[in-house]
Protein backbone atom coordinates (compact mmCIF):
# COMPACT_ATOMS: atom_id res chain seq x y z
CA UNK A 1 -9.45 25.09 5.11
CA UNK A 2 -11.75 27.81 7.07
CA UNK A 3 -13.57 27.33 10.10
CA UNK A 4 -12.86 25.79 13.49
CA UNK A 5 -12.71 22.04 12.46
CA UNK A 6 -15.36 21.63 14.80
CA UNK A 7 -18.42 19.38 14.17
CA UNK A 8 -21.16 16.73 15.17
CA UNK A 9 -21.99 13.68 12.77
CA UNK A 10 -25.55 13.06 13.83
CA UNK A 11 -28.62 10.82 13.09
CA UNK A 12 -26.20 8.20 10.91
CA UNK A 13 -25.47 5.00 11.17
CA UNK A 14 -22.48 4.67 13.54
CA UNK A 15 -20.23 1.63 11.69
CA UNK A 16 -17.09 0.98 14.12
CA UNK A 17 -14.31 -0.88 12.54
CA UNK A 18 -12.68 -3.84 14.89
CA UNK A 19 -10.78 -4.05 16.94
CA UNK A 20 -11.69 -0.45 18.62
CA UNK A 21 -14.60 0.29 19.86
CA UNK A 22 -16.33 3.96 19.82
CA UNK A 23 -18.95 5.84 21.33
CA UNK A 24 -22.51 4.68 19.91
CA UNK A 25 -24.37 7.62 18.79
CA UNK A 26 -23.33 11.05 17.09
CA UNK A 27 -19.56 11.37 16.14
CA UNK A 28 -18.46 14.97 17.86
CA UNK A 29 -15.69 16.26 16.53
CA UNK A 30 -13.59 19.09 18.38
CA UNK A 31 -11.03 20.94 17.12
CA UNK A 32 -10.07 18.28 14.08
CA UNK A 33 -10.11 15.48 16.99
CA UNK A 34 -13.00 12.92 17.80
CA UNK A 35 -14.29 13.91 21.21
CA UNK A 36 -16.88 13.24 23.58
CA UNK A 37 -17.97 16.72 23.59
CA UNK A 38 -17.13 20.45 21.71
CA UNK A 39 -17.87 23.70 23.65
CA UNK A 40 -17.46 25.51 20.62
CA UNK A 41 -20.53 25.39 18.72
CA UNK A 42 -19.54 22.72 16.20
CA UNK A 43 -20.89 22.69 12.95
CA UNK A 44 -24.10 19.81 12.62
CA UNK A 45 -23.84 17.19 9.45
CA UNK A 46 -27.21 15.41 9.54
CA UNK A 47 -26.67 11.73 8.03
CA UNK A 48 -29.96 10.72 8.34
CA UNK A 49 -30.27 7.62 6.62
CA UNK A 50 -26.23 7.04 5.71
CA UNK A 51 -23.64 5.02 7.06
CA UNK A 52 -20.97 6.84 9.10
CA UNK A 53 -17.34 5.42 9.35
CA UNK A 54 -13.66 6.45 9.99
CA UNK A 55 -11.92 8.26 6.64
CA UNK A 56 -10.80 5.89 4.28
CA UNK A 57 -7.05 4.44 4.62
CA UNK A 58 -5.05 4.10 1.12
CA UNK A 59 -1.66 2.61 1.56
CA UNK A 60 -1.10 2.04 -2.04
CA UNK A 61 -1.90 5.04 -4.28
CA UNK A 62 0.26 5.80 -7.18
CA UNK A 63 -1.95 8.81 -8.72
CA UNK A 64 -4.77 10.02 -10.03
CA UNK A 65 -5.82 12.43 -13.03
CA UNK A 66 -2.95 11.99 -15.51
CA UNK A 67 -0.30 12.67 -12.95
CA UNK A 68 1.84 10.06 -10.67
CA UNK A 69 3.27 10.48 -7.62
CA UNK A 70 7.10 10.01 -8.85
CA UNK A 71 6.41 13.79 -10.23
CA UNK A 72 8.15 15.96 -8.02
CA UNK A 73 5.40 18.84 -8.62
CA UNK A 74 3.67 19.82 -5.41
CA UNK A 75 1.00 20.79 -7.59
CA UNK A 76 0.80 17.30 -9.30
CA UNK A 77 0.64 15.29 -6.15
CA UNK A 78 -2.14 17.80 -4.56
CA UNK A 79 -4.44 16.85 -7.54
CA UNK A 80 -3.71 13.39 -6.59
CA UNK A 81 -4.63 13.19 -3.01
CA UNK A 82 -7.80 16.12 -3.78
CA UNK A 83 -9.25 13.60 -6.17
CA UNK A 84 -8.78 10.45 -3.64
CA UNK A 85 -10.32 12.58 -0.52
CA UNK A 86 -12.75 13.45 -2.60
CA UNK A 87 -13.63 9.32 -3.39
CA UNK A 88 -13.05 9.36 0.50
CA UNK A 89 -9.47 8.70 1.14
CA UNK A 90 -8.45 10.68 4.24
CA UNK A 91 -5.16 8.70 4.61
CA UNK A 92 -2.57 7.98 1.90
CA UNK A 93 0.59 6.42 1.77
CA UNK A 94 2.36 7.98 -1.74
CA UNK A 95 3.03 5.56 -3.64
CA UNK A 96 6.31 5.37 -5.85
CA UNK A 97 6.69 2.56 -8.74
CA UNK A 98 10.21 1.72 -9.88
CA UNK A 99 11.95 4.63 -11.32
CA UNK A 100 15.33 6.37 -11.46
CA UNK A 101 17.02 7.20 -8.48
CA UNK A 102 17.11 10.72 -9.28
CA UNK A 103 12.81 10.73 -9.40
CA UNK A 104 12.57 8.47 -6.46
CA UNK A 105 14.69 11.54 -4.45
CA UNK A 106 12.88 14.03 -5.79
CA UNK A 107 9.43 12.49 -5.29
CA UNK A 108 11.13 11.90 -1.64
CA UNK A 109 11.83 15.51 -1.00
CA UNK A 110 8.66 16.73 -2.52
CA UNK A 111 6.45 14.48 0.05
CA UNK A 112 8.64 15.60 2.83
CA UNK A 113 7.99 19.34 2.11
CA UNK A 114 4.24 19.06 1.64
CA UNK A 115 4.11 17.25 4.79
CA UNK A 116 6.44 19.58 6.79
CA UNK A 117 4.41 23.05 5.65
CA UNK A 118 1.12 21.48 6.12
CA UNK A 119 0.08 21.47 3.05
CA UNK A 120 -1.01 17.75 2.14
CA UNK A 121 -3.12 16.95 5.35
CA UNK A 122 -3.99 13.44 3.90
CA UNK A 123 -0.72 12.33 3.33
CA UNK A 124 1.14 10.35 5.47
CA UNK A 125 3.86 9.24 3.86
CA UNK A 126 5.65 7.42 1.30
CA UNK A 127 5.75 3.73 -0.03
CA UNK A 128 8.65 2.59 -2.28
CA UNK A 129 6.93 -0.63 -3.86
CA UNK A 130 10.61 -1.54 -5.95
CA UNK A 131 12.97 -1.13 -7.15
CA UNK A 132 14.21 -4.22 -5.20
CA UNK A 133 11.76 -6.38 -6.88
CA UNK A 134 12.58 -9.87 -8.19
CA UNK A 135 12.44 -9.62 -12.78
CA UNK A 136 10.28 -12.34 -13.35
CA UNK A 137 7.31 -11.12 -10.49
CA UNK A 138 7.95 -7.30 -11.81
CA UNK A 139 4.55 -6.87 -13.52
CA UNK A 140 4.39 -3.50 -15.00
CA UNK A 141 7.22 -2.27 -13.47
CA UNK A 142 10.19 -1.36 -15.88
CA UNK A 143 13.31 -3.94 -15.74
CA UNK A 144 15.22 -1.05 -16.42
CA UNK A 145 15.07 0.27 -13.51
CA UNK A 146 15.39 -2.32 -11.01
CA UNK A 147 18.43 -2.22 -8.48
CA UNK A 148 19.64 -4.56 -5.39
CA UNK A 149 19.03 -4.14 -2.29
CA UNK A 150 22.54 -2.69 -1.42
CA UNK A 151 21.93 -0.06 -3.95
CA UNK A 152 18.80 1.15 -2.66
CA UNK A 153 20.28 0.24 0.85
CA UNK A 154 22.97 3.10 -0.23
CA UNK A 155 20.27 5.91 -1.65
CA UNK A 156 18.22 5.22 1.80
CA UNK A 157 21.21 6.28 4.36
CA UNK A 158 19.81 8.47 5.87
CA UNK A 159 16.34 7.30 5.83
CA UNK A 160 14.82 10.40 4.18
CA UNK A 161 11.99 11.42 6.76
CA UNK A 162 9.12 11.16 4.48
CA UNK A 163 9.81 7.34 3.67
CA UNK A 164 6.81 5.18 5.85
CA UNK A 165 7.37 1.85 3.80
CA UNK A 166 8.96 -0.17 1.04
CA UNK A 167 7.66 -3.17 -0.81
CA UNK A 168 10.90 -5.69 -1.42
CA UNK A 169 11.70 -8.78 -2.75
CA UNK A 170 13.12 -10.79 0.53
CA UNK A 171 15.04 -13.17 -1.74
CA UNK A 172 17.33 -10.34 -3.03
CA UNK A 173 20.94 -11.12 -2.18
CA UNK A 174 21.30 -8.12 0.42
CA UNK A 175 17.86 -7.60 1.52
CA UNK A 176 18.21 -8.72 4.99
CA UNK A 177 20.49 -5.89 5.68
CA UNK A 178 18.42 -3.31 3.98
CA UNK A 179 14.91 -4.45 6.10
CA UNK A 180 16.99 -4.67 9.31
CA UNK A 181 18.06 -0.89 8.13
CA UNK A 182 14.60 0.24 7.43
CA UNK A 183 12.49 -1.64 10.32
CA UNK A 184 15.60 0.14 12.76
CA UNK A 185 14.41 3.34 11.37
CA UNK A 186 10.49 2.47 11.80
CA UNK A 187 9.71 2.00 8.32
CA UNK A 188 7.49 -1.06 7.66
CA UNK A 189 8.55 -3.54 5.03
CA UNK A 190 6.79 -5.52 2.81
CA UNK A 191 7.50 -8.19 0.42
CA UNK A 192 6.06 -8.24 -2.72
CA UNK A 193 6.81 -8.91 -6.67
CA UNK A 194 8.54 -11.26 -5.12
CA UNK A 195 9.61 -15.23 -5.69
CA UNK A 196 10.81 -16.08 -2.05
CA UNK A 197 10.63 -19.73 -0.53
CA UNK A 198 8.92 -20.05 2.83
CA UNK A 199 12.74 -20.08 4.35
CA UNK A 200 13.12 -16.50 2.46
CA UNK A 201 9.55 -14.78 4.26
CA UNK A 202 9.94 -16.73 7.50
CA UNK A 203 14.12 -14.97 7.70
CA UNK A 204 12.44 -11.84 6.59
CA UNK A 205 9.75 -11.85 9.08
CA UNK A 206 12.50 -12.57 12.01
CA UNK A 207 13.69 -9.29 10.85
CA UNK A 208 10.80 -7.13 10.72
CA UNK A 209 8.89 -7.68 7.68
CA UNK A 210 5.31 -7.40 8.53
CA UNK A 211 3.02 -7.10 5.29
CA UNK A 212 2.03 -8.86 2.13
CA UNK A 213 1.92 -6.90 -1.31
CA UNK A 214 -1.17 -7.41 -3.45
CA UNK A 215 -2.06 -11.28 -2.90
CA UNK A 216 -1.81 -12.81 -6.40
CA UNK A 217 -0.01 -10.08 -7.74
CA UNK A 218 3.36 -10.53 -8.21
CA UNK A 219 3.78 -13.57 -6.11
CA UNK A 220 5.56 -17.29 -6.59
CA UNK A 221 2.88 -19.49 -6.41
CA UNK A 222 2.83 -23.87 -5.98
CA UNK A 223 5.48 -26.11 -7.78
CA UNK A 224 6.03 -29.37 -8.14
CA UNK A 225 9.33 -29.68 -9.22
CA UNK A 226 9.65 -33.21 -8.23
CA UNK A 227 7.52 -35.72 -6.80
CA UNK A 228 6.64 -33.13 -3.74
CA UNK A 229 4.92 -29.97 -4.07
CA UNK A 230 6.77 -26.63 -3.13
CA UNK A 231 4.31 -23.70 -1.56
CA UNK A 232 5.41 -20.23 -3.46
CA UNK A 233 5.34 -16.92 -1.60
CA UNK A 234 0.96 -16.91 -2.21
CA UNK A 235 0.39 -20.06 -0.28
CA UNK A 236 2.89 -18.83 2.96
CA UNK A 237 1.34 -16.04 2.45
CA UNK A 238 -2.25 -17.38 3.22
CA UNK A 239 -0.96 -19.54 5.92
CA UNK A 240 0.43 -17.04 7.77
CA UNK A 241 -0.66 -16.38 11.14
CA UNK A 242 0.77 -12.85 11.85
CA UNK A 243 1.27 -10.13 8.41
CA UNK A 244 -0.97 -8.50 6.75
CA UNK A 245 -1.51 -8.66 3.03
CA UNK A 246 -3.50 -6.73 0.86
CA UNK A 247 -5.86 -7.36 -2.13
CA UNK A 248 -6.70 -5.08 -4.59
CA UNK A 249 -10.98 -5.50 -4.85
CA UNK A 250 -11.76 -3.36 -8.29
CA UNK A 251 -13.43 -6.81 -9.65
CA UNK A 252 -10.36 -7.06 -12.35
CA UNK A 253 -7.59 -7.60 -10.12
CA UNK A 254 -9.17 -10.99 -8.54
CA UNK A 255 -12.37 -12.81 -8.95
CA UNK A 256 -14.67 -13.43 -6.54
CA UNK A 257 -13.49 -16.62 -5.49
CA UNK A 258 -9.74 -15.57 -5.06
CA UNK A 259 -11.02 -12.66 -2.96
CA UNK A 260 -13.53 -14.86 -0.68
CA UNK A 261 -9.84 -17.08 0.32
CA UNK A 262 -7.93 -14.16 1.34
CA UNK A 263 -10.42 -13.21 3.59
CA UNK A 264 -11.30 -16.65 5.18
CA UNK A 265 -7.05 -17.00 5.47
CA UNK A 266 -6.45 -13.91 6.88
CA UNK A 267 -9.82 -12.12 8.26
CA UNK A 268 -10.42 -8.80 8.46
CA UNK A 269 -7.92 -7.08 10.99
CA UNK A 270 -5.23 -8.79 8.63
CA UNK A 271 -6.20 -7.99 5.53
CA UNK A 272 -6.48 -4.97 3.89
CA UNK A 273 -8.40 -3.47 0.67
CA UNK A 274 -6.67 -0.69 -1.52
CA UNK A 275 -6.75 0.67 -4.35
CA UNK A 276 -3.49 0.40 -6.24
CA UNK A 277 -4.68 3.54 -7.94
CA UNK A 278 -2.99 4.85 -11.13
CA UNK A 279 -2.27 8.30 -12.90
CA UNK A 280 -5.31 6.63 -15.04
CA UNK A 281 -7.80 7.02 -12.30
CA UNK A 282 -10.36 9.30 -13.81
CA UNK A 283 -8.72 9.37 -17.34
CA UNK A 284 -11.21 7.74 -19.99
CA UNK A 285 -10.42 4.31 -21.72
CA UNK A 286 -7.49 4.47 -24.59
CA UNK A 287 -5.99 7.22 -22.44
CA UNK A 288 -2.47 6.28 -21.84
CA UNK A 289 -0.41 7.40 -18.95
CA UNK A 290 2.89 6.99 -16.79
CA UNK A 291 3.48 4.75 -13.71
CA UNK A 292 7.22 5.43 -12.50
CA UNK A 293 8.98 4.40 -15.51
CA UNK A 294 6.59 2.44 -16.98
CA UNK A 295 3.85 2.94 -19.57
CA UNK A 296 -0.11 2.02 -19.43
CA UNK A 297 -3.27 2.13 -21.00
CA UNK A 298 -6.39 2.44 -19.51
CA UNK A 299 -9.59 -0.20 -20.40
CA UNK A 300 -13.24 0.00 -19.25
CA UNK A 301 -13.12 -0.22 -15.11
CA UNK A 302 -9.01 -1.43 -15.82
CA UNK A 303 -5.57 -0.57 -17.15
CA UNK A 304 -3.22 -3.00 -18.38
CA UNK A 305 0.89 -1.80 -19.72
CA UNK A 306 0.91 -0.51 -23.24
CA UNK A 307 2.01 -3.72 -24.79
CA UNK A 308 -0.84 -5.75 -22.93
CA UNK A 309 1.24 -8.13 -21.00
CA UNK A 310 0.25 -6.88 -17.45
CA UNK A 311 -2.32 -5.42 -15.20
CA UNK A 312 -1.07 -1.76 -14.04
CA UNK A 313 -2.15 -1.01 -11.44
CA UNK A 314 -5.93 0.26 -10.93
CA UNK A 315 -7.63 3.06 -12.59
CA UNK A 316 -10.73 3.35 -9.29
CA UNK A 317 -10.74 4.41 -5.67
CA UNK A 318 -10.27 2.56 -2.51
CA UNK A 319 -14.07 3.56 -1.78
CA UNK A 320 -15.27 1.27 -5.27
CA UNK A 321 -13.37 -1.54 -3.74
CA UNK A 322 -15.12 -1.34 -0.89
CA UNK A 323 -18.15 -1.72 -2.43
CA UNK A 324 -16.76 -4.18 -4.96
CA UNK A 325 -15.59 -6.20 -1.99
CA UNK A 326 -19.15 -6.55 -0.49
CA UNK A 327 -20.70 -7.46 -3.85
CA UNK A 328 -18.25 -10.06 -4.79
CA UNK A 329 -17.95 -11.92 -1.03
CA UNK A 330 -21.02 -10.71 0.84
CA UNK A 331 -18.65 -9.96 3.69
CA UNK A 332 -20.32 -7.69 6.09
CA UNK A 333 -20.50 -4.56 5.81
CA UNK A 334 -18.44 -4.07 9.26
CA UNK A 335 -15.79 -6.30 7.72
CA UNK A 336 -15.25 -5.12 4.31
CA UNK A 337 -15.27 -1.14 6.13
CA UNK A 338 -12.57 -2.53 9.01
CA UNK A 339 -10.59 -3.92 5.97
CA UNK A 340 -10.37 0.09 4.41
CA UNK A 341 -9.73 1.77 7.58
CA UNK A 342 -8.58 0.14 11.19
CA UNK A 343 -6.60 -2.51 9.40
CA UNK A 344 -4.51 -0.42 7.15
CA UNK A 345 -4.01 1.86 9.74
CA UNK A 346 -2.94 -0.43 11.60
CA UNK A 347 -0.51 -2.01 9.09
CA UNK A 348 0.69 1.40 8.45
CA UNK A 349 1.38 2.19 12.63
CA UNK A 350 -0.95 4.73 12.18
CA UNK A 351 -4.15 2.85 14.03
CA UNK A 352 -6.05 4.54 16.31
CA UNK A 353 -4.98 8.34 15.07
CA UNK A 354 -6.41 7.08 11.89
CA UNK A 355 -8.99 4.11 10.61
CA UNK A 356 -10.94 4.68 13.78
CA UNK A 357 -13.18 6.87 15.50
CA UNK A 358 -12.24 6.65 19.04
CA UNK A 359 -11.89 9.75 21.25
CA UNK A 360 -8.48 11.13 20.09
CA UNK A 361 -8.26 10.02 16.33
CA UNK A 362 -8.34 12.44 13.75
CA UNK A 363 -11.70 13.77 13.03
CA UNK A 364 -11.82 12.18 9.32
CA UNK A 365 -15.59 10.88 8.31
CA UNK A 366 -17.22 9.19 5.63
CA UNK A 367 -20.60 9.19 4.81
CA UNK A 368 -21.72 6.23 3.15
CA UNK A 369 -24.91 5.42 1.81
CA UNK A 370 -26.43 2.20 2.46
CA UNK A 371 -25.22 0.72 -1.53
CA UNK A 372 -21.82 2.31 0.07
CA UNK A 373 -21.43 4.92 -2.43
CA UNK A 374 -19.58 7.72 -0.57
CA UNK A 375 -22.20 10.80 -0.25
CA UNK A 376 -19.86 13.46 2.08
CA UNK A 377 -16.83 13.20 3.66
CA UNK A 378 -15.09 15.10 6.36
CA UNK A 379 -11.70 16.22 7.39
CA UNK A 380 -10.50 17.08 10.20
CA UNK A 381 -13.99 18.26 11.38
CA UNK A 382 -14.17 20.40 7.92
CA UNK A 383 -17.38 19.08 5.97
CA UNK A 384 -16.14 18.43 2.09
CA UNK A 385 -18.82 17.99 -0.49
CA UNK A 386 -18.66 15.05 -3.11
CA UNK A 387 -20.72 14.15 -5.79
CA UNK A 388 -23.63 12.72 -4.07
CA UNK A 389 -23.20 14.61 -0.18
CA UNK A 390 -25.56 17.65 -1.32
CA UNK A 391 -27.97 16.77 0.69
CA UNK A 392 -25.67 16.30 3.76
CA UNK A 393 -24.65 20.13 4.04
């Protein structure tokens, strides 16, 4: 990008996700940081009438436009993260279903090239959600291509540098060792597709496991296999008093109600919105497409796996959940923003450099109108057009 990455956000709406707290007033952006002030002329962005927040935080994108991130084409993955900042995703964690080892590496090395020549500003890393995943909670993933904990504990030494989290099953024989291998090397872990007991999360958790995959999604839920009734990984999950989760808000996913519990559980500095994005996001209904090694169709607003058995994955971006969130709960608009910025980056160990807009943090804007439909978006003080920002320029 050209230009200084110098600019001043003035005349919006200033929305400041919890728990920071910014400046009131313009947003001055200096050399691609938030500032108080910019001696060097920065460029003005008049949001008259908009809603200005922190760049949108994505810790579970898989693609977008036909093409998913377990391609190991530099090319493929900058499509993907161009047509999520364009939806206004500044931040992205990459994504990677279960697939061969060989495409997990590859889609390894590619990240950690793009991010070592500069050339994917928005990404931040990469999320392994499987293969360590428990068969019967595996969704759309492919059994084929699931492998234990001491395998992948094997292909991860040495932590490749790109790798920012992984999405386990904590019930795996072997997965305490590969968490207490991961968290040493500051990756965060996360269980998901999983069917762990409350003994399984609360062992995990002593360890370092700190986040929830996709509430509903892939989780154990209440038994009664007796008299008594058993709480499944959902219901520890809800009761929990310290890990995030996340929820996936496209309005197919989860109802209304669901969505409405996991934010009176957890609140919203613990729970976080995203948008499981696909290689089907933007790809019209009937298109098919590939997520790791695993096959799905996309539907009107949805995409399920090719023989209709399972959800995969979503086909929208994180900013339609946003909005989608606020219809379906009538959260605040504070809250449902705070769940799409400060609290994934703070899930992520990214928060405040990203998700906020305190003096310091990366100079990544949204623009959102008051219906929160995204209208501009900036990065790293560089003023991006998007489908409705024209009048923003």
């Amino acid at each position: 990008m050209s230009g200084t990455g110098c600019a001043v956000v003035h005349s919006g709406t200033v929305v400041h996700p919890a728990p920071g707290r910014g400046d009131g007033g313009d947003v001055v952006i200096c050399r691609g940081v938030v500032s108080r002030a910019c001696p060097h002329d920065p460029v003005p962005v008049d949001a008259d009438g908009l809603l200005v927040t922190p760049g949108l935080v994505d810790i579970h994108v898989h693609g977008a436009a036909g093409h998913d991130l377990t391609e190991p084409n530099p090319a493929a993955w900058r499509t993907v993260l161009d047509r999520h900042l364009s939806a206004g995703t500044t931040t992205v964690l990459a994504t990677l279903a279960s697939t061969s080892k060989e495409r997990t590496a590859a889609a390894l090395a590619t990240a950690a090239a793009l991010i070592s020549h500069g050339h994917a500003p928005t990404l931040a890393g990469v999320h392994l959600e499987g293969p360590c995943l428990a068969p019967e909670q595996r969704g759309a993933h492919d059994p084929a291509h699931l492998r234990t904990p001491r395998q992948l504990l094997a292909e991860l030494t040495p932590l490749p540098p790109a790798l920012h989290m992984v999405t386990l099953a904590p019930e795996l024989p072997g997965a305490n060792e590969l968490i207490t291998h991961l968290v040493g090397g500051g990756v965060r872990v996360s269980a998901g597709h999983s069917a762990a007991t409350g003994e399984d999360l609360a062992e995990a958790r002593w360890l370092g496991l700190s986040h929830l995959a996709h509430l509903w999604s892939g989780q154990s839920t209440l038994t009664r296999p007796a008299l008594h009734r058993v709480p499944g990984l959902l219901e520890y999950s809800l009761a929990s008093g310290e890990v995030s989760a996340e929820v996936i808000a496209d309005g197919h996913h989860l109802p209304a109600a669901l969505l409405t519990i996991a934010l009176r559980c957890l609140g919203p500095e613990r729970l976080c919105l995203v948008s499981d994005a696909t290689a089907g996001m933007g790809l019209a209904p009937g298109s098919t497409f590939r997520t790791g090694a695993s096959r799905g169709r996309v539907h009107d607003g949805y995409a399920a796996t090719t023989d209709h058995t399972s959800l995969c994955g979503g086909v929208t971006p994180l900013a339609a959940g946003v909005a989608r969130m606020r219809e379906l709960t009538a959260a605040p608009v504070e809250d449902v923003l705070t769940m799409a910025t400060a609290t994934p980056a703070r899930t992520a160990g990214l928060y405040p450099r990203k998700g906020s807009l305190l003096p310091g943090a990366d100079g990544d804007v949204v623009l959102f109108s008051p219906d929160l439909s995204v209208r501009a978006v900036v990065l790293g003080g560089h003023l991006l057009s998007s489908a409705g920002a024209e009048r923003v320029r």
